[in-house]
N, C-alpha and C. Protein backbone atom coordinates (compact mmCIF):
# COMPACT_ATOMS: atom_id res chain seq x y z
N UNK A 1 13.02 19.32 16.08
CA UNK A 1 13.97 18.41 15.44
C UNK A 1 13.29 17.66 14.31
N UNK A 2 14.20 17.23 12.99
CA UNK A 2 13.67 16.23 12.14
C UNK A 2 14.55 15.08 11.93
N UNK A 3 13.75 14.24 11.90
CA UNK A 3 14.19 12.98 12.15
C UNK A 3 13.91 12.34 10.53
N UNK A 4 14.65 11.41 9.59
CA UNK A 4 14.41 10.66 8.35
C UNK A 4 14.60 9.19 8.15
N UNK A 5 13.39 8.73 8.24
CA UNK A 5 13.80 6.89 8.00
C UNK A 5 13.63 6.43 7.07
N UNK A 6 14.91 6.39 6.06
CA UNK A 6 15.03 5.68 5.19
C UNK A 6 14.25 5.10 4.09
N UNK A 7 13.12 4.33 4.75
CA UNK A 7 12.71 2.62 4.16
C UNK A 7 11.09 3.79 3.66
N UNK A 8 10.78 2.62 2.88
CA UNK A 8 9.31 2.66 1.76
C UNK A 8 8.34 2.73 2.97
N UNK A 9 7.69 3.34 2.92
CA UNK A 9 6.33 3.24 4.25
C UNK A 9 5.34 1.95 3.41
N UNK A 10 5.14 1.30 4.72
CA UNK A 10 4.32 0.07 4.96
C UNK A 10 2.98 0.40 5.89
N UNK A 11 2.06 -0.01 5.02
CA UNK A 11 0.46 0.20 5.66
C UNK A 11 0.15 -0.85 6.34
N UNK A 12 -0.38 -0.67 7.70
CA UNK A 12 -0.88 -1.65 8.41
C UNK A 12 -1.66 -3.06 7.68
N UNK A 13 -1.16 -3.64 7.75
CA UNK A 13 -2.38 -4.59 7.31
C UNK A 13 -3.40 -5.19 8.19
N UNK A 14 -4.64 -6.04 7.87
CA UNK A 14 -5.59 -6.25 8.26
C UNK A 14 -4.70 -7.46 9.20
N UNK A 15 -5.16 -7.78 10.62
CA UNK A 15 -4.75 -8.81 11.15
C UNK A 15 -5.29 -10.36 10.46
N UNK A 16 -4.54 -11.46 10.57
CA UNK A 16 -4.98 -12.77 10.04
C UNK A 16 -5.42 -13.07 11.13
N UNK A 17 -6.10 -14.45 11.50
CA UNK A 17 -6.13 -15.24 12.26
C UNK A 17 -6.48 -16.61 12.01
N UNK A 18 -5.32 -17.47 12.45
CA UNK A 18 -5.68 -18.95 12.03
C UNK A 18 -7.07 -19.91 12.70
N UNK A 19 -6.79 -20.90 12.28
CA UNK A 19 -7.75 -21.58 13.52
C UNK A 19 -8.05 -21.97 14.88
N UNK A 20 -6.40 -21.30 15.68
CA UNK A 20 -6.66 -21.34 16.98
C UNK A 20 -6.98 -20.06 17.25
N UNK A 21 -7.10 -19.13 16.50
CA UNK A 21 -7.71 -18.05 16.97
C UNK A 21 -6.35 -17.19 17.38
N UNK A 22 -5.09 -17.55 16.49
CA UNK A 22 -3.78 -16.47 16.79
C UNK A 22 -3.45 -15.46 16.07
N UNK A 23 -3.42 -14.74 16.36
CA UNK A 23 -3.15 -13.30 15.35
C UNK A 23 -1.93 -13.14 15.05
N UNK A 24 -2.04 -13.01 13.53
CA UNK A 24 -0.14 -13.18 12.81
C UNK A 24 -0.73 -11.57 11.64
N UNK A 25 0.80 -11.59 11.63
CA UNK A 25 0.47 -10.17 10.25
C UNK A 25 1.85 -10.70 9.54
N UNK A 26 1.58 -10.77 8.34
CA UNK A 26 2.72 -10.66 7.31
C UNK A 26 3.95 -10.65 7.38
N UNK A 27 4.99 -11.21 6.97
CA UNK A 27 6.40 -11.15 7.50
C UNK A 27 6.95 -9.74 7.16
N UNK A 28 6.16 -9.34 5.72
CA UNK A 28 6.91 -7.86 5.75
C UNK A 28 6.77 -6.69 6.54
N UNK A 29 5.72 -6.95 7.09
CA UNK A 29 5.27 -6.03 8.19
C UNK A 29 5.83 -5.91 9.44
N UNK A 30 6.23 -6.93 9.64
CA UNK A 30 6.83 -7.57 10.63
C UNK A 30 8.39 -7.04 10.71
N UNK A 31 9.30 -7.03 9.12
CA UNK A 31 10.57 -6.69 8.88
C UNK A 31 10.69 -5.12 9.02
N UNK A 32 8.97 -4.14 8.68
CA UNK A 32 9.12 -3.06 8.45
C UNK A 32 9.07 -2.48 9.95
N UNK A 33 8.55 -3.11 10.65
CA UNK A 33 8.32 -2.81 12.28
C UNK A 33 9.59 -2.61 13.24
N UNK A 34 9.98 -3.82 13.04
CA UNK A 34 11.64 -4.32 13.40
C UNK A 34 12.79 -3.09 12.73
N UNK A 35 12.54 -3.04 11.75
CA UNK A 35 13.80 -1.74 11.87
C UNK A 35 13.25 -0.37 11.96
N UNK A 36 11.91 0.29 11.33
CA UNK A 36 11.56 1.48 12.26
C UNK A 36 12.24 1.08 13.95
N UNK A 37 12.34 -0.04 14.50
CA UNK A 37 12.31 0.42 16.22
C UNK A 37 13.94 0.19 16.41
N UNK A 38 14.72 -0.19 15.41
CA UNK A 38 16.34 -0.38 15.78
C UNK A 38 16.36 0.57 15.40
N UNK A 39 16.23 1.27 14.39
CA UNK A 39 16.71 2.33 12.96
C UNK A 39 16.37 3.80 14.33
N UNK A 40 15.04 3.76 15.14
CA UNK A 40 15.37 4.98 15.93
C UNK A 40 15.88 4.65 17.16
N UNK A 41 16.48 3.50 17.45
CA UNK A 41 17.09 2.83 18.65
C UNK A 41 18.65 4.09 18.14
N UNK A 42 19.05 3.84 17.31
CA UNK A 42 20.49 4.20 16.14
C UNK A 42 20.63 5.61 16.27
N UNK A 43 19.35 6.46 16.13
CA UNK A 43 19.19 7.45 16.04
C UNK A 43 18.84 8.60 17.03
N UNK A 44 18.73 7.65 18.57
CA UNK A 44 18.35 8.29 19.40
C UNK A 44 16.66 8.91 19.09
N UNK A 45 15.86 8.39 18.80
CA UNK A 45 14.48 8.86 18.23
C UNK A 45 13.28 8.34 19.38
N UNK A 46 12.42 8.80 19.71
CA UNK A 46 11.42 7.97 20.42
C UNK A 46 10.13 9.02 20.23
N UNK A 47 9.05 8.34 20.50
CA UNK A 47 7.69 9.14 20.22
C UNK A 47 7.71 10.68 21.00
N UNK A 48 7.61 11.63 20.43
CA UNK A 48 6.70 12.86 21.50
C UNK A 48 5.37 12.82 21.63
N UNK A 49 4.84 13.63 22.69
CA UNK A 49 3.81 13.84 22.48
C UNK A 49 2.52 14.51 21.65
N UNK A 50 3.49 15.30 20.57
CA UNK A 50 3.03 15.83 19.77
C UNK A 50 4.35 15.97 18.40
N UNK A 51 3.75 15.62 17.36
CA UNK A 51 4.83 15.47 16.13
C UNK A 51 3.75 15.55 14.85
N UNK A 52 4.57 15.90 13.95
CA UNK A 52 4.46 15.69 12.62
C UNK A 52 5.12 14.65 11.71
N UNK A 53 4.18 14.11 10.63
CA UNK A 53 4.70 12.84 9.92
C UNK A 53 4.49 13.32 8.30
N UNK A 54 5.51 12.64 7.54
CA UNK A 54 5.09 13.11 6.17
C UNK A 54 5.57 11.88 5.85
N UNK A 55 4.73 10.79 5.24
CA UNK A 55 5.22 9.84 4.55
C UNK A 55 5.44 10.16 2.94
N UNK A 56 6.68 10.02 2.58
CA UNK A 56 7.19 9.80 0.90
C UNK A 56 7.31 8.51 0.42
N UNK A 57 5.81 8.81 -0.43
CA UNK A 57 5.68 6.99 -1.15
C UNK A 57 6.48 7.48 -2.27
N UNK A 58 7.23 6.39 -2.44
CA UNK A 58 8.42 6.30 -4.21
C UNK A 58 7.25 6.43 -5.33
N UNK A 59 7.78 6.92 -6.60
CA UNK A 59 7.00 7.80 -7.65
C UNK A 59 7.29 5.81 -8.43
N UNK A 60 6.20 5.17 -9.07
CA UNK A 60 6.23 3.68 -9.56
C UNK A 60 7.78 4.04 -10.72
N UNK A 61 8.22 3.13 -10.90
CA UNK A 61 10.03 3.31 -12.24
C UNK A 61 9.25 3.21 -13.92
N UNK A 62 7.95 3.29 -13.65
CA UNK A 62 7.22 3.03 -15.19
C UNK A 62 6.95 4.39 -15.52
N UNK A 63 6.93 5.54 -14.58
CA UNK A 63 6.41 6.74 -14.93
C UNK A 63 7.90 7.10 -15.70
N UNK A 64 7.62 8.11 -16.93
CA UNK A 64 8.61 9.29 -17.31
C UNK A 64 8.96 10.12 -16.38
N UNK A 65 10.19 10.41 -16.60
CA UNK A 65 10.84 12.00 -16.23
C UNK A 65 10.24 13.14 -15.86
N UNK A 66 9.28 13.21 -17.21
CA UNK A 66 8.78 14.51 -17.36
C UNK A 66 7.57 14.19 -15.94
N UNK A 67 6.91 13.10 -15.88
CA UNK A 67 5.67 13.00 -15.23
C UNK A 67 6.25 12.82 -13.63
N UNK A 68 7.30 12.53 -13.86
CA UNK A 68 8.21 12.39 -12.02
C UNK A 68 7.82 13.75 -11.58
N UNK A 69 8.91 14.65 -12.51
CA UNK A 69 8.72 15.93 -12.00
C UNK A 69 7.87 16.73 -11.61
N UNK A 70 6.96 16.38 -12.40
CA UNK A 70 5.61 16.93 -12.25
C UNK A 70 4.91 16.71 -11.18
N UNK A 71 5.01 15.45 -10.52
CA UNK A 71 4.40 14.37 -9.30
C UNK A 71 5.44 14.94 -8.13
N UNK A 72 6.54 15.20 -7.72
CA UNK A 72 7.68 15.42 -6.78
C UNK A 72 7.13 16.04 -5.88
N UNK A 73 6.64 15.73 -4.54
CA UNK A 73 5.76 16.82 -3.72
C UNK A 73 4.70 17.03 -3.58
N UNK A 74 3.86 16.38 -4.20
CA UNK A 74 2.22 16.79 -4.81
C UNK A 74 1.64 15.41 -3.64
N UNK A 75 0.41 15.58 -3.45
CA UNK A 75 -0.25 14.95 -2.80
C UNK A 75 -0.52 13.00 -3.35
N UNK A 76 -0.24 12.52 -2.49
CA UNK A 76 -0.28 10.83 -3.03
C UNK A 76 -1.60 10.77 -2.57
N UNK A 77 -2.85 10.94 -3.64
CA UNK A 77 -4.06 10.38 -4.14
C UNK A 77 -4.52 8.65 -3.71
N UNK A 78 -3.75 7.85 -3.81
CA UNK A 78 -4.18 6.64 -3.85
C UNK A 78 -3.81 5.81 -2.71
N UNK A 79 -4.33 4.89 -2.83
CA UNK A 79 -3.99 3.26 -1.55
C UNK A 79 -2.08 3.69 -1.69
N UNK A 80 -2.21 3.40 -0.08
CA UNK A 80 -2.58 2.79 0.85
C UNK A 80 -3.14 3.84 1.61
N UNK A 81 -4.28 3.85 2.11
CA UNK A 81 -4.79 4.81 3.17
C UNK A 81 -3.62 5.60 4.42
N UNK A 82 -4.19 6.78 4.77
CA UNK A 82 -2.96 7.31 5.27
C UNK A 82 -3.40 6.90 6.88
N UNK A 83 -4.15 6.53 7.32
CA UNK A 83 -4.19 6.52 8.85
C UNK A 83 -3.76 4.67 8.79
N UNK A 84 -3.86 4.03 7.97
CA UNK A 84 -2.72 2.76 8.24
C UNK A 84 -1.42 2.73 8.14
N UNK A 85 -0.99 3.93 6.89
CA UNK A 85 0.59 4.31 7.42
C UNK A 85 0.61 4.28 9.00
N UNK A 86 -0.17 5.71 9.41
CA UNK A 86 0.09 5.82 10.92
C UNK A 86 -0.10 4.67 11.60
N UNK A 87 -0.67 3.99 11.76
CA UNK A 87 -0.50 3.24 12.37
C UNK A 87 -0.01 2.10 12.40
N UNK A 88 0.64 1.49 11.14
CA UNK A 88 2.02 0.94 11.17
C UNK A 88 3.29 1.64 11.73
N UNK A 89 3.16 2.98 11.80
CA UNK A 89 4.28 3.69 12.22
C UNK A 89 4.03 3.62 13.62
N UNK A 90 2.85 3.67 14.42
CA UNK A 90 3.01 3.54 15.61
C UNK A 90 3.31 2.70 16.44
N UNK A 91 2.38 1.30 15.59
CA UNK A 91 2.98 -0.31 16.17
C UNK A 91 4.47 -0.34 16.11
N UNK A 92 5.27 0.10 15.77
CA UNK A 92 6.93 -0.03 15.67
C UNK A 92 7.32 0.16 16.80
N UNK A 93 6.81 0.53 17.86
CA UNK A 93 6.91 1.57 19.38
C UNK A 93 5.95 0.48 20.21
N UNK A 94 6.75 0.40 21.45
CA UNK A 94 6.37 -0.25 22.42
C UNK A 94 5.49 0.34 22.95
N UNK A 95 5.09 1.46 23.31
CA UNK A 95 4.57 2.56 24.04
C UNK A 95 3.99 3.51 23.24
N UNK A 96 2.58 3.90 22.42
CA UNK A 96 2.29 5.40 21.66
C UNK A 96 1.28 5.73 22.42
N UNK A 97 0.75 5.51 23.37
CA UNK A 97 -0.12 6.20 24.32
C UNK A 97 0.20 7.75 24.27
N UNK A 98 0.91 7.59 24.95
CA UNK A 98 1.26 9.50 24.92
C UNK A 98 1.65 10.63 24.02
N UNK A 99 1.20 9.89 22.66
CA UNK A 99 1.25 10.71 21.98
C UNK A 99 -0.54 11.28 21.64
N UNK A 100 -0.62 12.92 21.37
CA UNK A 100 -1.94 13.33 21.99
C UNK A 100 -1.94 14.18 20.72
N UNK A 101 -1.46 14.25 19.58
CA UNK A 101 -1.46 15.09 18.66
C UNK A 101 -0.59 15.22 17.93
N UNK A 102 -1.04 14.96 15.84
CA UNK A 102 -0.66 15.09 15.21
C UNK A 102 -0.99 16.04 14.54
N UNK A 103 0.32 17.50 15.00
CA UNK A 103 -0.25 18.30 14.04
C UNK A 103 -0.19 18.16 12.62
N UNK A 104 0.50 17.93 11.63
CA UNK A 104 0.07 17.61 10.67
C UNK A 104 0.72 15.99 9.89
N UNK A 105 -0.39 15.59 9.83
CA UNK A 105 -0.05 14.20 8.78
C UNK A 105 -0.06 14.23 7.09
N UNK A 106 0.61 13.50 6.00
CA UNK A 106 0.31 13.51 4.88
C UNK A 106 1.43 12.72 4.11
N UNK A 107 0.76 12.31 3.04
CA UNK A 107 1.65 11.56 2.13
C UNK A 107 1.76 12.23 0.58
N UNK A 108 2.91 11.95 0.24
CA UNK A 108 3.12 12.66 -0.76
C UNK A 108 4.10 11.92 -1.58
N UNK A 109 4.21 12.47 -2.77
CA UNK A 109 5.11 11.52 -4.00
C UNK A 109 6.35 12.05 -3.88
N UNK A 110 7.17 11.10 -4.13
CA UNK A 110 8.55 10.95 -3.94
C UNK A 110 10.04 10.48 -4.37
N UNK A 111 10.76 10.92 -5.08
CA UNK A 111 11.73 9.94 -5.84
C UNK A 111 11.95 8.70 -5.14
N UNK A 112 11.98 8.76 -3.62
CA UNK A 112 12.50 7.54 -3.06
C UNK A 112 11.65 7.69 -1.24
N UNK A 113 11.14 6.87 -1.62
CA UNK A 113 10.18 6.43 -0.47
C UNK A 113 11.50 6.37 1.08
N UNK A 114 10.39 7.44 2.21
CA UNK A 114 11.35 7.67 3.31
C UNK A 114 9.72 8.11 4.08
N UNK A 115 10.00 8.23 5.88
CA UNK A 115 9.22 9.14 6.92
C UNK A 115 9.83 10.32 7.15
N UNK A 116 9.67 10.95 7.28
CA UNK A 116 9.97 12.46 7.39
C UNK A 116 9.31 12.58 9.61
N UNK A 117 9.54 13.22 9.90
CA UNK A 117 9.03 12.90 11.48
C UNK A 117 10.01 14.37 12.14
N UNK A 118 9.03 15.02 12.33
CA UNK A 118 9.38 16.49 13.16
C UNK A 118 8.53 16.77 14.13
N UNK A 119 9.54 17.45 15.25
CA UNK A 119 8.42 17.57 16.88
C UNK A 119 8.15 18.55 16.39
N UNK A 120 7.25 18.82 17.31
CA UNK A 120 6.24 19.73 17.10
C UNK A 120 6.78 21.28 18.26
N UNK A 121 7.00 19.89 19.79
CA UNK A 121 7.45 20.98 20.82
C UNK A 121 8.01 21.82 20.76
């Protein structure tokens, strides 16, 4: 099965911690977490144990036409690192223990930033 969520992929960020020693992360992180876990509440979606992920980062609105096209599919080179995607994608989930294998991960350029998410089983 493939599953498509919508929203811009969000990279983990580094945890804060104030002076009592409480760990907070960013409100947007926080907003991006919260609907990955309604958005597959909606969809009937929950972790397997084995899946594939393709994050589509949006192509920046400063590039040309010509250079979109060119970019559509091709490998996303730059920040944000791809194993903090994953693992913003996993914090969204109460439970990712049991997942034991990603056969394939990757990010790639995109008219419009979405997760892509197919079992594997």
């Amino acid at each position: 099965m493939r599953w498509e969520f919508l929203i811009e992929p969000y990279p983990a960020p580094r945890p804060r911690v104030n002076r009592n020693g409480h760990v907070w992360h960013p409100k947007e992180y926080e907003r991006y977490r919260q609907f990955i876990r309604i958005f597959s509440l909606s969809i009937g979606f929950s972790l397997m144990s084995e899946l594939s992920i393709t994050f589509v980062m949006k192509m920046p609105v400063s590039l040309s036409k010509k250079k979109k096209a060119l970019l559509n599919g091709t490998p996303h080179l730059k920040k944000p690192d791809l194993s903090n995607l994953v693992k913003a994608f996993e914090d969204s989930f109460e439970e990712d223990s049991h997942v034991w294998r990603y056969k394939d991960v990757q990010k790639i350029w995109g008219y419009e930033g979405k997760i892509i998410v197919e079992s594997v089983e």
